[in-house]
N, C-alpha and C. Protein backbone atom coordinates (compact mmCIF):
# COMPACT_ATOMS: atom_id res chain seq x y z
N UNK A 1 109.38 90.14 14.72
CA UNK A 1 109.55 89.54 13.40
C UNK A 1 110.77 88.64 13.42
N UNK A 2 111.93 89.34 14.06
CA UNK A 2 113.55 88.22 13.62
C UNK A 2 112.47 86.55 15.20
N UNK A 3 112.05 87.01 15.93
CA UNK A 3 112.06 85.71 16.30
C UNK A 3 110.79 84.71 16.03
N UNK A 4 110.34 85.35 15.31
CA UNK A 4 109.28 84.66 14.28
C UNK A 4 110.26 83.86 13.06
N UNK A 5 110.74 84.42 12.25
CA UNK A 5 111.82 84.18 11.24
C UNK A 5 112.31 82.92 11.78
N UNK A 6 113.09 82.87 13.27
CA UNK A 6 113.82 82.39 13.78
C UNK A 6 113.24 81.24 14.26
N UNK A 7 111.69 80.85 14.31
CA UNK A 7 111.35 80.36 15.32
C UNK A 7 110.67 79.18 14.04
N UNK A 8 110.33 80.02 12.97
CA UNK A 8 109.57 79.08 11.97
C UNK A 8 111.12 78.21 10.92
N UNK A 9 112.07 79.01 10.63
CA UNK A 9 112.87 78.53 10.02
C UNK A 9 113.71 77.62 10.34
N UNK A 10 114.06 77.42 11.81
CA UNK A 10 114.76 76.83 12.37
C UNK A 10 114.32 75.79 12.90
N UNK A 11 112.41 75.43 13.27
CA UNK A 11 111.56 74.78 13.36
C UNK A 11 111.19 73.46 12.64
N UNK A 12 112.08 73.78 11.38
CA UNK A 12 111.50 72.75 10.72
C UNK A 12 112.20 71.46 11.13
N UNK A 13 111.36 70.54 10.94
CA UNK A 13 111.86 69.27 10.99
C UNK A 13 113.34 68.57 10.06
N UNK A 14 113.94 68.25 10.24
CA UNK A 14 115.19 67.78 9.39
C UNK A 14 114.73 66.79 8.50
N UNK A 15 113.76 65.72 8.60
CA UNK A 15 113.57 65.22 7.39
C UNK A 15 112.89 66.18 6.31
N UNK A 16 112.39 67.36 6.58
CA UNK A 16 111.62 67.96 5.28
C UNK A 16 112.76 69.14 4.66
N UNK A 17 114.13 69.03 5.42
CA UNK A 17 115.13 69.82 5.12
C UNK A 17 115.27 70.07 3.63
N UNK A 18 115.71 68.52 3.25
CA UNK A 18 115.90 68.49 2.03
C UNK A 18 114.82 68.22 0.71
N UNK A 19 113.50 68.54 1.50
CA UNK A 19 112.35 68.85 0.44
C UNK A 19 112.48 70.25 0.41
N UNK A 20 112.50 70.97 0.96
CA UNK A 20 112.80 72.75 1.21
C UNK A 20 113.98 72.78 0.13
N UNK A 21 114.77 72.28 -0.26
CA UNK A 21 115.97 71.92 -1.36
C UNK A 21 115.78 72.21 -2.74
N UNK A 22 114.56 71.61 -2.82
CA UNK A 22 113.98 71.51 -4.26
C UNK A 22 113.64 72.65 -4.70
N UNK A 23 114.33 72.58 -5.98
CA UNK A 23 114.03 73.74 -7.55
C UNK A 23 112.71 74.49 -7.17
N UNK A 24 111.76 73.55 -6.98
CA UNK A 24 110.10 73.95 -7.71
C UNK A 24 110.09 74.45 -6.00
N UNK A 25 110.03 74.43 -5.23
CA UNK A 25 109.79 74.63 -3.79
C UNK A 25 110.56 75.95 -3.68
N UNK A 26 111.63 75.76 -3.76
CA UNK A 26 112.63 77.50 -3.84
C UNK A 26 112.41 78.52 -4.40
N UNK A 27 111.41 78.08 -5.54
CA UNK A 27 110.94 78.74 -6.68
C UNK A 27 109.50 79.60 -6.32
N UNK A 28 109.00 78.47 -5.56
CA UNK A 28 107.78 78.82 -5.41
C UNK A 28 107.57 80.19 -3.58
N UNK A 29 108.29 79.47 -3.29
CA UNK A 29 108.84 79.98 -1.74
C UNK A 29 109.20 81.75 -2.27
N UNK A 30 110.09 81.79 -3.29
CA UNK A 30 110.79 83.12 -3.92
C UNK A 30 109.30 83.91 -4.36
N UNK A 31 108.35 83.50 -5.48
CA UNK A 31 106.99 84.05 -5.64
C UNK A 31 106.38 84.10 -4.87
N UNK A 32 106.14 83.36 -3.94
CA UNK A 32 104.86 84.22 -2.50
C UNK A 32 106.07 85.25 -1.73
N UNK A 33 107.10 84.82 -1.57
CA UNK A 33 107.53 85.63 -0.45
C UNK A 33 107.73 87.28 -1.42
N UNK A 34 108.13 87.14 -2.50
CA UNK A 34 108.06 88.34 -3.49
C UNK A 34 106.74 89.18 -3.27
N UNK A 35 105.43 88.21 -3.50
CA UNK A 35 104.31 88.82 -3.47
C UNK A 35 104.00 89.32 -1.95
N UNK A 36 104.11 88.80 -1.51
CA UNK A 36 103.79 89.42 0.09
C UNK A 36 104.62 90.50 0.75
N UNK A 37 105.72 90.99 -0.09
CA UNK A 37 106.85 92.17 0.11
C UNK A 37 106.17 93.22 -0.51
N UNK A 38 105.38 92.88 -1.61
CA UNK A 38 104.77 93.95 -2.52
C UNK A 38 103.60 94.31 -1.88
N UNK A 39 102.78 93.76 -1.25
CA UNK A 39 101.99 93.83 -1.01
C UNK A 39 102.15 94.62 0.45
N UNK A 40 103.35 93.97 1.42
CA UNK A 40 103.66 95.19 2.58
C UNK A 40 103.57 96.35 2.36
N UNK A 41 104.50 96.15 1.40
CA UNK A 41 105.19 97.78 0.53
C UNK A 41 103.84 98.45 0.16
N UNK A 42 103.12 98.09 -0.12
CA UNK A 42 101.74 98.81 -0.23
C UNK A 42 101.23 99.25 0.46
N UNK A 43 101.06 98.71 1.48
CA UNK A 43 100.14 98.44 2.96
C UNK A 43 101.06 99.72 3.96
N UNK A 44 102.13 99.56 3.81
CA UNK A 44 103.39 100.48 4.47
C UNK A 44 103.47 101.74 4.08
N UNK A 45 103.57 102.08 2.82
CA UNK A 45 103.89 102.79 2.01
C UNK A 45 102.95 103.30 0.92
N UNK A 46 101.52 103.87 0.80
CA UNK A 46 100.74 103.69 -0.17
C UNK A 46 100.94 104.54 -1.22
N UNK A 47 101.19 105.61 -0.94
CA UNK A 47 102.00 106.44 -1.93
C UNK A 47 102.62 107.76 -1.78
N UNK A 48 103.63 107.92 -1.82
CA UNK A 48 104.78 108.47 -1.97
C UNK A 48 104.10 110.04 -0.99
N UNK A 49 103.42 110.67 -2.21
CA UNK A 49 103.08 112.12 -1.77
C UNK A 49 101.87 111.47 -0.63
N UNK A 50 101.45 110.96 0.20
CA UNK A 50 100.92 110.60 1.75
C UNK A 50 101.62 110.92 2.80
N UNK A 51 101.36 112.13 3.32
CA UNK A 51 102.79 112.09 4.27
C UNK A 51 102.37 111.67 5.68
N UNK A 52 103.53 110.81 6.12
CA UNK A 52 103.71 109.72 7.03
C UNK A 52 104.67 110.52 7.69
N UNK A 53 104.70 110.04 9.62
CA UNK A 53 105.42 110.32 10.28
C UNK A 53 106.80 110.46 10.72
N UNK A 54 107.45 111.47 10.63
CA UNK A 54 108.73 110.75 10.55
C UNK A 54 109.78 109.66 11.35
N UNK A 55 109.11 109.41 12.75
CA UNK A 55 109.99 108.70 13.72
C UNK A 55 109.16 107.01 12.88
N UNK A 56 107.82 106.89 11.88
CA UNK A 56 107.88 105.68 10.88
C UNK A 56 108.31 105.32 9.87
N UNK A 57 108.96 106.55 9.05
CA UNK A 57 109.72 106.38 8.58
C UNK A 57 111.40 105.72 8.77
N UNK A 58 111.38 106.29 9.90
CA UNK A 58 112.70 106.14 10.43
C UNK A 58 112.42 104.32 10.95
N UNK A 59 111.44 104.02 11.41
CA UNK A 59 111.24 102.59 11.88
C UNK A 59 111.73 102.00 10.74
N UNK A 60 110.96 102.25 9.18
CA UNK A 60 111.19 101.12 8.75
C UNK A 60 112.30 101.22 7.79
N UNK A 61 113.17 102.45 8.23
CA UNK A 61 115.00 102.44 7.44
C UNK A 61 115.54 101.20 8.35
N UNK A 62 115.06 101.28 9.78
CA UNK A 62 115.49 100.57 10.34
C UNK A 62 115.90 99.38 10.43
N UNK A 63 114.34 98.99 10.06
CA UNK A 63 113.91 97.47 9.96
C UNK A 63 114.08 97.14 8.67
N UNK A 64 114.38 97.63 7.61
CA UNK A 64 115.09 97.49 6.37
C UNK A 64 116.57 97.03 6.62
N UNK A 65 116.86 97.71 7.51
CA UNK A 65 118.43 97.06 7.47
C UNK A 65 118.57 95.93 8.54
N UNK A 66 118.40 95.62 9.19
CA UNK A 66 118.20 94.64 10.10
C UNK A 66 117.32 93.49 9.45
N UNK A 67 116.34 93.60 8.72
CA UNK A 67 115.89 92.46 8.22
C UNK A 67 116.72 91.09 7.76
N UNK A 68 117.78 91.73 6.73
CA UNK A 68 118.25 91.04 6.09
C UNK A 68 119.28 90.19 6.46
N UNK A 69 119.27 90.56 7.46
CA UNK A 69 120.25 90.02 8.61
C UNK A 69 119.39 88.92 9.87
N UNK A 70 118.38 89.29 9.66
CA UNK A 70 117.83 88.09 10.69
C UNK A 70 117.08 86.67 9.52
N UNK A 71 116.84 87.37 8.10
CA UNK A 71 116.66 85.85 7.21
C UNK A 71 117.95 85.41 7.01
N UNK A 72 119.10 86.08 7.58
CA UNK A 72 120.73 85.64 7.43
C UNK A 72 120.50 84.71 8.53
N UNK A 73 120.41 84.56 10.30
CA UNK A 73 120.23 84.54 11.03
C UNK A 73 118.95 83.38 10.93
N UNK A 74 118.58 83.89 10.74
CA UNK A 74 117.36 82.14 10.94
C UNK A 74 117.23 81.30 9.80
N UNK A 75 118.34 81.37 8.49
CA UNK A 75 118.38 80.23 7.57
C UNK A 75 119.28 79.75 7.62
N UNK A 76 120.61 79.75 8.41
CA UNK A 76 121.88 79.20 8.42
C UNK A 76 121.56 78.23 8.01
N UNK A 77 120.63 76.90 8.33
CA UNK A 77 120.68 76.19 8.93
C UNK A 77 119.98 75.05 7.60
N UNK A 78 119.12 75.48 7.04
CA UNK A 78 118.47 75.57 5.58
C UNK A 78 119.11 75.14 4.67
N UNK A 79 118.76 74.59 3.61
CA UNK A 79 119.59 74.14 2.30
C UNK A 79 120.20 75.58 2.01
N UNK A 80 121.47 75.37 1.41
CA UNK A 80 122.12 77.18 0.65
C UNK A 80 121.08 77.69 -0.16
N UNK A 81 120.42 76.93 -0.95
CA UNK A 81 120.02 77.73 -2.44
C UNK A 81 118.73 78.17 -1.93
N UNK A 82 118.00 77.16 -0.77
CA UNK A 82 116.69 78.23 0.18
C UNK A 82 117.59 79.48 0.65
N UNK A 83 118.67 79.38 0.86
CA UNK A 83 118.47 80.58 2.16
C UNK A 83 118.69 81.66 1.06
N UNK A 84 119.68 81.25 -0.07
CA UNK A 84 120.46 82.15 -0.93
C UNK A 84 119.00 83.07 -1.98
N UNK A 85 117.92 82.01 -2.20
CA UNK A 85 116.55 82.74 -3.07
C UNK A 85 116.26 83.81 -1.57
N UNK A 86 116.18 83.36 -0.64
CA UNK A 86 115.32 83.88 1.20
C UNK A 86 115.75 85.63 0.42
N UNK A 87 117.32 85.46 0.68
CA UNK A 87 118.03 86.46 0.95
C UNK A 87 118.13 87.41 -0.11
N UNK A 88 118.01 86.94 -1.56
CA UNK A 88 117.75 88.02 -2.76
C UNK A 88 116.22 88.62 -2.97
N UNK A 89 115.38 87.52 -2.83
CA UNK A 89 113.62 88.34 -2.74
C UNK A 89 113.83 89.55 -1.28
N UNK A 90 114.67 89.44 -0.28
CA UNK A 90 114.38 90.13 0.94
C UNK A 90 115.43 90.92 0.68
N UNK A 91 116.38 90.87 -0.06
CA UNK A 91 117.36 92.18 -0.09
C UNK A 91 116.11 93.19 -1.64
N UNK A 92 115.50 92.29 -2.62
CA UNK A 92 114.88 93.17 -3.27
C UNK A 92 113.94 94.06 -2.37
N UNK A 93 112.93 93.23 -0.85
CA UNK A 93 112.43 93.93 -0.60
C UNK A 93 112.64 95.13 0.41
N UNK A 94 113.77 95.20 0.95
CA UNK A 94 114.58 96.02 1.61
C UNK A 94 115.13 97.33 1.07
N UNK A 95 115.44 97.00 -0.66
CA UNK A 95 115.70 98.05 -1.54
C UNK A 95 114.94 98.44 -2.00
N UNK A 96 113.80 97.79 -2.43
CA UNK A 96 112.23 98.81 -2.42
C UNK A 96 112.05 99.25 -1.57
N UNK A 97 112.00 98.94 -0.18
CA UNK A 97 111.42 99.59 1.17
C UNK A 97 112.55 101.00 1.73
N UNK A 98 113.24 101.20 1.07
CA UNK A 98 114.56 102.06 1.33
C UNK A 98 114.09 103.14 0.50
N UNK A 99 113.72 102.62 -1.05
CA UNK A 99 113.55 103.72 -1.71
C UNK A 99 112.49 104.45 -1.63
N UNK A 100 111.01 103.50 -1.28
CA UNK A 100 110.00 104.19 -1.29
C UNK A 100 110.05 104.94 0.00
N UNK A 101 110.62 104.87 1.10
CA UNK A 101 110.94 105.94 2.34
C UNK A 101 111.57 107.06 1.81
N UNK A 102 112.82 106.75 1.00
CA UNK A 102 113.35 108.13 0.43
C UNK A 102 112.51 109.28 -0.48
N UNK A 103 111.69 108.10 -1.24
CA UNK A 103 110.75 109.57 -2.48
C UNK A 103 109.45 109.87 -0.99
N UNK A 104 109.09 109.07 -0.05
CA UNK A 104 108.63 109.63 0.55
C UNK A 104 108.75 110.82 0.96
N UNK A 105 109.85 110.92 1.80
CA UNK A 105 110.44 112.19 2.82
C UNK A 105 110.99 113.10 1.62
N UNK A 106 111.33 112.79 0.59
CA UNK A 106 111.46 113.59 -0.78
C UNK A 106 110.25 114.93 -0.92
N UNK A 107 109.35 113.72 -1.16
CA UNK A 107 108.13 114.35 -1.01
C UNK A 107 107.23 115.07 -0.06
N UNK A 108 107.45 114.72 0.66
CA UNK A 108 107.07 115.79 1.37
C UNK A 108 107.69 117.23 2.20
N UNK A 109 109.45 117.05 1.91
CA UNK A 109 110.36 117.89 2.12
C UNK A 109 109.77 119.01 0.83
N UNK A 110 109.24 118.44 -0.06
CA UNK A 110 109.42 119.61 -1.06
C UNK A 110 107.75 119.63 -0.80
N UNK A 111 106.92 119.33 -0.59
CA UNK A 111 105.32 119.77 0.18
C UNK A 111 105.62 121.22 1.13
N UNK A 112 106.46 121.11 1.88
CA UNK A 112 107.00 122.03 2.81
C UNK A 112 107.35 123.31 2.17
N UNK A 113 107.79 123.15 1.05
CA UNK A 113 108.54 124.57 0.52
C UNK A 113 107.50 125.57 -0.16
C-alpha cells in the first residue's frame, strides 16, 4: 500500500499539480476517499461481536498507525491543502479503524467469560 500511495501521488505530472489545488477537486478527492475508508472499515471489520483473529487484528493496529505516515510520505510533494484534506479523511480513517479493533477484541474478551 505505502508504495502504491507513493507511486500514484508522486506520479503525477507537475502541470496537473496545481489542478489537484482546487477547492472542488480537494473536496471531491476528501468524499470518495471518505467513502472508500467506510466501506474498508466494513469489508475489514463487519461487526464488532464477529470474532476475528488476533495476529489481524494486530495487522491492522498496525497498519493504522503507519498509514498516516506514508499519505505524510507520498504527498510532500502535492499542493498543502491536498495533502492537509489526504491527511484528516485518513487520520478519521485510522481512528475508526483503531476503534472498531478495540470494541472488537472488547468483544470478544467478554464472549470468553
Amino acid at each position: 500500500i505505502e508504495s502504491n500511495l507513493k507511486q500514484f501521488w508522486q506520479g503525477i505530472p507537475s502541470d496537473l499539480l496545481a489542478a489537484i489545488g482546487c477547492h472542488v477537486v480537494i473536496d471531491q478527492v476528501a468524499l470518495f476517499d471518505w467513502q472508500l475508508y467506510k466501506n474498508l472499515l466494513h469489508v475489514l471489520i463487519p461487526h464488532p461481536m464477529e470474532p476475528m483473529i488476533s495476529s489481524f487484528v494486530q495487522a491492522l493496529r498496525q497498519f493504522s498507525k503507519c498509514y498516516i505516515l506514508w499519505i505524510q510520505d507520498s504527498t510532500f510533494h502535492i499542493p498543502a491543502n491536498m495533502s492537509k484534506a489526504k491527511m484528516q479523511v485518513g487520520k478519521m480513517f485510522t481512528t475508526s479503524l483503531r476503534r472498531q479493533t478495540a470494541m472488537t477484541h472488547l468483544c470478544q474478551v467478554r464472549q470468553l467469560r
